[in-house]
C-alpha atoms as a PDB file:
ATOM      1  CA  UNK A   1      -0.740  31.402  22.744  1.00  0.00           C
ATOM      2  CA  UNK A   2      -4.540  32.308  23.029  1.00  0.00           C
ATOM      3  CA  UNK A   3      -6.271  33.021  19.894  1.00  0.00           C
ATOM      4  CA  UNK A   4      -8.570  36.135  21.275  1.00  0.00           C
ATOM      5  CA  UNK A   5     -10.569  37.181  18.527  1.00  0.00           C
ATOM      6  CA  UNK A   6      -8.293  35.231  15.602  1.00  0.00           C
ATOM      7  CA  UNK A   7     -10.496  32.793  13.083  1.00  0.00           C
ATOM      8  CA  UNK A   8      -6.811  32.136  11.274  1.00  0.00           C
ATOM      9  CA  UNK A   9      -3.758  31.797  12.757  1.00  0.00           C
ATOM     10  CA  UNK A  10      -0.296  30.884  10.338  1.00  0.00           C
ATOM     11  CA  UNK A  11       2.716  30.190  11.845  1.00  0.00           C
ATOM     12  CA  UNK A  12       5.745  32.388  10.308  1.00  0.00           C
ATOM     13  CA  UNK A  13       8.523  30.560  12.537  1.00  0.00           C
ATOM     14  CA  UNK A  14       8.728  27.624  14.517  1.00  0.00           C
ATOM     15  CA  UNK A  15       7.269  27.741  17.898  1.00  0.00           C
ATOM     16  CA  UNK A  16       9.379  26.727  20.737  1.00  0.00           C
ATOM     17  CA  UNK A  17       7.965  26.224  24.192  1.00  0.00           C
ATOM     18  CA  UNK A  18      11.052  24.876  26.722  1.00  0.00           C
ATOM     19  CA  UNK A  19       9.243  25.466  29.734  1.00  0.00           C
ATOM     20  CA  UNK A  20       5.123  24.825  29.523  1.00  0.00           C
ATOM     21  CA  UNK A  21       3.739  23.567  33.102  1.00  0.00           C
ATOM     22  CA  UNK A  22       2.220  19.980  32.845  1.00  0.00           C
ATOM     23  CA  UNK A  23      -1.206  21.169  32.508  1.00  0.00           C
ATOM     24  CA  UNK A  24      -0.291  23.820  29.947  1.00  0.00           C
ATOM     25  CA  UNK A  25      -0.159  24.070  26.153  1.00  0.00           C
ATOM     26  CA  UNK A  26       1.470  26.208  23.432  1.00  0.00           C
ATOM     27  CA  UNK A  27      -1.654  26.586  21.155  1.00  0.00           C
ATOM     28  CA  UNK A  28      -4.813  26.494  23.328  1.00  0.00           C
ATOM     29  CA  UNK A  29      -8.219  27.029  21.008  1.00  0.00           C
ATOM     30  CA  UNK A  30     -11.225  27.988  22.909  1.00  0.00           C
ATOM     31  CA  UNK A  31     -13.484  29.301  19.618  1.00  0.00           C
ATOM     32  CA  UNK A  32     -15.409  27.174  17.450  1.00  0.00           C
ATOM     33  CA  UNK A  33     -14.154  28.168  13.503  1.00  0.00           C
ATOM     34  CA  UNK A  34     -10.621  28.664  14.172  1.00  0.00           C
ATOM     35  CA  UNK A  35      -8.195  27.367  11.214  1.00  0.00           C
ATOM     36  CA  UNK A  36      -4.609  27.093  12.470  1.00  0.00           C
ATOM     37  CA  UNK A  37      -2.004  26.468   9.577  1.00  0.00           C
ATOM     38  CA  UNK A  38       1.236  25.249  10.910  1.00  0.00           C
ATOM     39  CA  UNK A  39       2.879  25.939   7.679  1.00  0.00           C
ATOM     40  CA  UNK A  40       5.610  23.544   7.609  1.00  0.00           C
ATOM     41  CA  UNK A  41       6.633  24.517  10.974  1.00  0.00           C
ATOM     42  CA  UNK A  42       7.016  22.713  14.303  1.00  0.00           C
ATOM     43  CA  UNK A  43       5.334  23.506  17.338  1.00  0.00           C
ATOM     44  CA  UNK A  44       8.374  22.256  19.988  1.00  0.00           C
ATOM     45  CA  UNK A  45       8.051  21.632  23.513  1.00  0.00           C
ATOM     46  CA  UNK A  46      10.527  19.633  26.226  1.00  0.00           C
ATOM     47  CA  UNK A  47       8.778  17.325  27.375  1.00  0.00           C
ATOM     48  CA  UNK A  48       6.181  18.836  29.472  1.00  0.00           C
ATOM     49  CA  UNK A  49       2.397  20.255  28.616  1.00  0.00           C
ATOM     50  CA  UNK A  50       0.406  19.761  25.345  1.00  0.00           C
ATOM     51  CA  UNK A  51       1.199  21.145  22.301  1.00  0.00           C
ATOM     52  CA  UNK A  52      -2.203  22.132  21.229  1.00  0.00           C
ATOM     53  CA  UNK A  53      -5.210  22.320  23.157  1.00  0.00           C
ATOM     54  CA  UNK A  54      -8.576  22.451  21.385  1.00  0.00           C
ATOM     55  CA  UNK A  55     -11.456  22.900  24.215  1.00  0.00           C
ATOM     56  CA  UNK A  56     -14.657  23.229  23.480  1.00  0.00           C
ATOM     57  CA  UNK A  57     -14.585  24.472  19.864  1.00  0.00           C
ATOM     58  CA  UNK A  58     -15.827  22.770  16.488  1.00  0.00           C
ATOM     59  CA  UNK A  59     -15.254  23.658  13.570  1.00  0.00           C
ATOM     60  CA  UNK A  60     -11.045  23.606  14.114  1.00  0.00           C
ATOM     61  CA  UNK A  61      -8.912  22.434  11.507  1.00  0.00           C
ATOM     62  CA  UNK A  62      -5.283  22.052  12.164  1.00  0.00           C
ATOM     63  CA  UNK A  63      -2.855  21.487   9.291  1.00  0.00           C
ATOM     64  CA  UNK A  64       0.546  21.116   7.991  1.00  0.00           C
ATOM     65  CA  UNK A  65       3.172  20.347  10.763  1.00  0.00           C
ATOM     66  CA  UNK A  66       4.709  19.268  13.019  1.00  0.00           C
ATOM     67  CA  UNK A  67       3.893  19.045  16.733  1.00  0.00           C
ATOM     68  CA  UNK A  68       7.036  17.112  18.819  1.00  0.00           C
ATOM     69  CA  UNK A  69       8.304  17.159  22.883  1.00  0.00           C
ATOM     70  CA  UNK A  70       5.242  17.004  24.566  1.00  0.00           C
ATOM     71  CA  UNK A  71       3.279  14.969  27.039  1.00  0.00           C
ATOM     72  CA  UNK A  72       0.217  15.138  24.617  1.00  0.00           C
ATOM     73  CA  UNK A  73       0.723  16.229  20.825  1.00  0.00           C
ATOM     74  CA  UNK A  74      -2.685  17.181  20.097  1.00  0.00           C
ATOM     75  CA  UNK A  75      -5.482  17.111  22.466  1.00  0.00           C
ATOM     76  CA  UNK A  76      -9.793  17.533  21.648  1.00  0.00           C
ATOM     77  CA  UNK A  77     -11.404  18.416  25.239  1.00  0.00           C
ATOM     78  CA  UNK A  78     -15.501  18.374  24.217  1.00  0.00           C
ATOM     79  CA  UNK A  79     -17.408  20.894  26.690  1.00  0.00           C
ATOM     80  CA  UNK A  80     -20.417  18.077  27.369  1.00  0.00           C
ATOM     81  CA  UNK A  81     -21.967  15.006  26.506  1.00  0.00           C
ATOM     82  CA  UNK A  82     -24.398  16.655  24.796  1.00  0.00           C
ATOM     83  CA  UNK A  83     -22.558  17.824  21.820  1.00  0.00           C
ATOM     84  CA  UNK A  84     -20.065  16.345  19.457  1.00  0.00           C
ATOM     85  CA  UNK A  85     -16.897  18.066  18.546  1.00  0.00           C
ATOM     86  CA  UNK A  86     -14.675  16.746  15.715  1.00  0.00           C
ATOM     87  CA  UNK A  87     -11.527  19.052  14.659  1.00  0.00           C
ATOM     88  CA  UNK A  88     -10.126  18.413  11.308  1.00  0.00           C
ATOM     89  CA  UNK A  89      -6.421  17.416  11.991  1.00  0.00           C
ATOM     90  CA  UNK A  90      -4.581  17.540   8.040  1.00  0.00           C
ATOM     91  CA  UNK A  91      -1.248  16.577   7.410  1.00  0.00           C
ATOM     92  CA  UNK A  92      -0.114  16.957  11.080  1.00  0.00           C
ATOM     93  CA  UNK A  93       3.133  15.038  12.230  1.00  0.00           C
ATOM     94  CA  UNK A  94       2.830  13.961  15.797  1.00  0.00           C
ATOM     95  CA  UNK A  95       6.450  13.227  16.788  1.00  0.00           C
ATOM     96  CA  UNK A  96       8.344  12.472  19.865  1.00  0.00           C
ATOM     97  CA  UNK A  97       5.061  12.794  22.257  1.00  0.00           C
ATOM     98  CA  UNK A  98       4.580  10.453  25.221  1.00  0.00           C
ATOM     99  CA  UNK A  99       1.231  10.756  23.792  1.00  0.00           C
ATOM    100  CA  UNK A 100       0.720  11.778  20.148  1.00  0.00           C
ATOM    101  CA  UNK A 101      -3.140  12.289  20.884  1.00  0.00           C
ATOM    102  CA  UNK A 102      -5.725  12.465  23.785  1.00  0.00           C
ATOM    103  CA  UNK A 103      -9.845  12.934  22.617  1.00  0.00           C
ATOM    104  CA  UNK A 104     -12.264  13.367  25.388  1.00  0.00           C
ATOM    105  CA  UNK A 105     -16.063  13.172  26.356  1.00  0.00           C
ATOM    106  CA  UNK A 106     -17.499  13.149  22.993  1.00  0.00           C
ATOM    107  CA  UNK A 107     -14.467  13.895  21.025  1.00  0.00           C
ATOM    108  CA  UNK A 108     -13.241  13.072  17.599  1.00  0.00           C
ATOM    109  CA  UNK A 109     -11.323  13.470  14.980  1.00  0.00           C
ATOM    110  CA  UNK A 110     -12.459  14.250  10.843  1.00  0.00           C
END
């Protein structure tokens, strides 16, 4: 999913992703003040891809889930040494991941 032109997204259903390619993901976040509220769902994959992506953006918070099946649960991509970008990641269960979460460049985590 893309978020074009969302600042809130709020997942209704679980979100099941059987067949991501390894370089894709099932949430992928390019826009700084985006709020994504899993809502007691899980964001599923099968063992391929990341579950969700956040490039670039600050200002994300990510909250109340589950993420599971993925290569890489959660992962923070920062667009340059220059700048620091630290998503808030709340009461997010990484689960079943070869890699629960990957931060890059200047990355981090509030």
């Amino acid at each position: 999913m893309r978020n074009a032109g969302v600042s809130n997204l709020t997942l209704t259903a679980d979100l099941n992703c059987p067949s991501l390619p390894a370089n894709g993901a099932a949430l992928l976040i390019m826009k700084s003040g985006v709020r994504v509220n899993l809502n007691g769902h899980v964001v599923q994959g099968s063992g391929t891809g990341n579950g969700i992506v956040v490039a670039g953006a600050d200002d994300v918070e990510v909250l109340d889930g589950e993420v599971r099946g993925f290569t890489v649960g959660i992962v923070v991509v920062s667009a340059g040494q220059d700048r620091s970008y630290s998503p808030a990641i709340r009461n997010v269960r990484l689960i079943g991941n070869v890699m629960g979460a990957l931060l890059t460049g200047s990355a981090s985590v509030r």
